[in-house]
Protein backbone atom coordinates (compact mmCIF):
# COMPACT_ATOMS: atom_id res chain seq x y z
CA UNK A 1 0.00 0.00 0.00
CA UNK A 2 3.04 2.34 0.92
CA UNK A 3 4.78 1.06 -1.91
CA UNK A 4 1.88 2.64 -4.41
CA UNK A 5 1.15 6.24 -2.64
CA UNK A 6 5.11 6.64 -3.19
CA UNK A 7 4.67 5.59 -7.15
CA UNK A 8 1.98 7.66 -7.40
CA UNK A 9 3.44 10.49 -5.74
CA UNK A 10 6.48 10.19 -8.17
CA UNK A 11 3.83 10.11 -10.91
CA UNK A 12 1.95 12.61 -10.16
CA UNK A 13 5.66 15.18 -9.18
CA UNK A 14 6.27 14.70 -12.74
CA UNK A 15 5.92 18.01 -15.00
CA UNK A 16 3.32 18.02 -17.21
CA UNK A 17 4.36 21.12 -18.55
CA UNK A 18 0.46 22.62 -17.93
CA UNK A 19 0.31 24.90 -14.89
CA UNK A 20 -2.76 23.97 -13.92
CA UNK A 21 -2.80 20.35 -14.28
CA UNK A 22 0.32 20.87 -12.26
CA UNK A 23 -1.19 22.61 -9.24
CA UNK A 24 -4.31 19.53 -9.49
CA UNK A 25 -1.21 16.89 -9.15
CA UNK A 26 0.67 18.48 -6.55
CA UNK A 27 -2.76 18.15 -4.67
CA UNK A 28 -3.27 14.68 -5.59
CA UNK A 29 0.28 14.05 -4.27
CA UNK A 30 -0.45 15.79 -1.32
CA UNK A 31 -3.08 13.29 -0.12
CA UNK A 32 -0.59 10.69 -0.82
CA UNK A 33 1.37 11.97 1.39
CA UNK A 34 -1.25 11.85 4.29
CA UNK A 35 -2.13 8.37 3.60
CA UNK A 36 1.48 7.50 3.98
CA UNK A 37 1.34 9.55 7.35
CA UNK A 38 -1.62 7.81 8.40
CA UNK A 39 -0.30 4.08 7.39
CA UNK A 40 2.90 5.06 9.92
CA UNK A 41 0.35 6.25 12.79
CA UNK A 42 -1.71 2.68 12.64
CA UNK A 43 -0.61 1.34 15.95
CA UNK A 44 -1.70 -2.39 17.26
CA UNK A 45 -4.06 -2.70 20.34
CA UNK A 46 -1.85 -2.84 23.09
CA UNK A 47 1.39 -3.11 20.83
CA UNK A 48 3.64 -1.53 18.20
CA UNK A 49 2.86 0.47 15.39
CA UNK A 50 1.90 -1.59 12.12
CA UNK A 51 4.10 0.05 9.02
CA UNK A 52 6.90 0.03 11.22
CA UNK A 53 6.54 -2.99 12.26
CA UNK A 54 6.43 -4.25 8.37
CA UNK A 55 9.69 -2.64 7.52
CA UNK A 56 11.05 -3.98 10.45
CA UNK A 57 10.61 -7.51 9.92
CA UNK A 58 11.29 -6.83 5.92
CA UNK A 59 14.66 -5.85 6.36
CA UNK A 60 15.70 -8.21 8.82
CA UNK A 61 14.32 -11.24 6.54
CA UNK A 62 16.88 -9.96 3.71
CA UNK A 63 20.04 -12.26 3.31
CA UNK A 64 22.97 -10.52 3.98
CA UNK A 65 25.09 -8.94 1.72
CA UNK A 66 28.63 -8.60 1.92
């Protein structure tokens, strides 16, 4: 889910060389932006916070490199 707001917002921070459709993405981005905000708030009942959590675990199941 994080993984697609950031795409998007990438997407949408692209000039599209039309100031107005311009100002309507930066918008659009904007909100992508606060879903990403609110996906690191989610906490567990009684525990840790979810998104956190996620990354946690993902980078700690990654083989090591050396």
């Amino acid at each position: 889910m994080a993984a697609e707001q950031v795409r998007s917002i990438v997407r949408l921070r692209t000039p599209t060389g039309s100031p107005t459709k311009d100002r309507s993405n930066r918008d659009k981005a904007l909100a992508n932006w606060q879903e990403i905000e609110r996906l690191f708030s989610e906490w567990v009942p009684g525990g840790e916070r979810v998104m956190l959590t996620k990354l946690h675990e993902w980078y700690h199941s990654q083989p090591d490199k050396v």
